[in-house]
Protein backbone atom coordinates (compact mmCIF):
# COMPACT_ATOMS: atom_id res chain seq x y z
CA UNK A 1 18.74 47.77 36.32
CA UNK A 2 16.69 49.66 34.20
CA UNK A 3 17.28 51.37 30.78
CA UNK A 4 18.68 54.60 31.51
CA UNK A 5 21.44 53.21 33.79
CA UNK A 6 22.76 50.67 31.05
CA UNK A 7 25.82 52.02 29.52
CA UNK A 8 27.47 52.64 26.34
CA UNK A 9 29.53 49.26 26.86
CA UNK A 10 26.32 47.62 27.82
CA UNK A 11 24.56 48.36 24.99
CA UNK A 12 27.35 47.06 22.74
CA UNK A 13 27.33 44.06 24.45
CA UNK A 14 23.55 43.62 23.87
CA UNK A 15 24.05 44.25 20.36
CA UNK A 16 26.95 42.06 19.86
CA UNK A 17 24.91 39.04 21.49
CA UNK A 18 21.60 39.68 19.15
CA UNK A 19 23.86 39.91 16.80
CA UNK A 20 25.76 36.34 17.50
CA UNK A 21 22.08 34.97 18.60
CA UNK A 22 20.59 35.88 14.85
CA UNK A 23 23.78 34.18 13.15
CA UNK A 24 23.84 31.28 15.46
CA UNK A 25 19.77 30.63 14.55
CA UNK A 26 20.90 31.29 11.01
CA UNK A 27 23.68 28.55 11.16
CA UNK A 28 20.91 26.33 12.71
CA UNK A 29 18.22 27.05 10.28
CA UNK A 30 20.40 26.56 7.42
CA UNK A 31 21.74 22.96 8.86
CA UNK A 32 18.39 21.95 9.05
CA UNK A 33 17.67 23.03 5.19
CA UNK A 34 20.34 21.13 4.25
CA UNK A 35 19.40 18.11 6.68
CA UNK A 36 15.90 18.52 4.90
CA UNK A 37 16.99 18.12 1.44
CA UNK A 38 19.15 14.97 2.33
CA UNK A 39 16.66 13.26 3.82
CA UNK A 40 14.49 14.42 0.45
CA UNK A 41 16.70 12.71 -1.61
CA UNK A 42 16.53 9.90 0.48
CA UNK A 43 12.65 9.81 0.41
CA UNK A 44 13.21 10.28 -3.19
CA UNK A 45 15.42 7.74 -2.99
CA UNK A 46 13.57 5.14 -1.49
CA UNK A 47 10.17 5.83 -3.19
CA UNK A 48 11.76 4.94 -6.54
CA UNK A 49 13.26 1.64 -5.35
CA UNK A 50 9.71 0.86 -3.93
CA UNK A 51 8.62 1.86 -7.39
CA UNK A 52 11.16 -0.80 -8.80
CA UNK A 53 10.00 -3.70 -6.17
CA UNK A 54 6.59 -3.05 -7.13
CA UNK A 55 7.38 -3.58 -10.69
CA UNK A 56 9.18 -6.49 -9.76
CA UNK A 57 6.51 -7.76 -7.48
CA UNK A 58 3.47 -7.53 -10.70
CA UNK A 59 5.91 -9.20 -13.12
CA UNK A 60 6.34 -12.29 -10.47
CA UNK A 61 2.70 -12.66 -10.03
CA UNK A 62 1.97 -12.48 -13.63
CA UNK A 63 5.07 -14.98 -13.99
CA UNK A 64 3.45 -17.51 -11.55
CA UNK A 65 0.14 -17.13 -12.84
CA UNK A 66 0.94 -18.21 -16.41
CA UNK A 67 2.75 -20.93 -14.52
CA UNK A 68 -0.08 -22.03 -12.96
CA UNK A 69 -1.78 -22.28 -15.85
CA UNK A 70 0.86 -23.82 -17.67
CA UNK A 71 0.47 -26.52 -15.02
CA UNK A 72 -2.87 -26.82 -15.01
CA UNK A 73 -3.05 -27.55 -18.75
CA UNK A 74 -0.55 -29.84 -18.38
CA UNK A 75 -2.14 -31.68 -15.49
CA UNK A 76 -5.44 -31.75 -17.48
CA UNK A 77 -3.19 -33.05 -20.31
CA UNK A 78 -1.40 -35.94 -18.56
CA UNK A 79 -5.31 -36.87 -17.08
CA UNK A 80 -6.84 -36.94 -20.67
CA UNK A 81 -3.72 -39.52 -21.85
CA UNK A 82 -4.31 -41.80 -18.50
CA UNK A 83 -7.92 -41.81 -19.15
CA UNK A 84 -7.24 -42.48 -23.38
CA UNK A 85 -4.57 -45.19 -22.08
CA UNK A 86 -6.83 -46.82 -19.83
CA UNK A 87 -9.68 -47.18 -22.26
CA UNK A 88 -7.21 -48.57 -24.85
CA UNK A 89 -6.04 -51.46 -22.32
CA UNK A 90 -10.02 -52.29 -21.91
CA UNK A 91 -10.21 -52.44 -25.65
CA UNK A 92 -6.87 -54.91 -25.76
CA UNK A 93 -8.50 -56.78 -22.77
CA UNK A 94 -11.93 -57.24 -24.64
CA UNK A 95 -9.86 -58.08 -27.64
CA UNK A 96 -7.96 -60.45 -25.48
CA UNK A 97 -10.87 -62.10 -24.04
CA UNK A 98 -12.40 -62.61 -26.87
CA UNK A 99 -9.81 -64.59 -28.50
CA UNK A 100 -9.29 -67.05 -25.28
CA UNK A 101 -13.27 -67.65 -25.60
């Protein structure tokens, strides 16, 4: 069939179907807009709880670090008074001794 021999009727048919084509690819395009800003706000959504973790995440390790340290001095501490308390039981021994000689 070429051009010429298409009718009147088959040219309104033609039309009608571009015409449902370019509203059905409208219809699509415009679901996949909105599809794309949903999953925006979900990016968006996301990124700021990462944002949160993260925060989260720095104050822990700064937390644990000052724990550490807390520990540390407090380890050192305890050593120093073992140490002091050992040298004072010499002293009472050599004190001790002294008076059984």
């Amino acid at each position: 069939m070429n051009v010429e021999e298409l009718t009147e009727r088959d040219i309104t048919m033609i039309n009608k179907l571009l015409i449902a084509g370019a509203i059905m690819t409208s219809v699509l395009l415009t679901g996949c807009a909105n599809n794309n800003t949903d999953l925006q706000n979900s990016v968006g959504s996301l990124n700021s709880e990462v944002s949160k973790l993260t925060t989260q995440v720095q104050q822990l390790e700064s937390e644990h670090k000052a724990m550490k340290t807390m520990m540390q001095s407090a380890t050192d501490a305890a050593q120093l008074a073992q140490e002091e308390a050992q040298r004072a039981n010499s002293r009472i021994d050599n004190i001790a001794a002294s008076y059984s000689k």
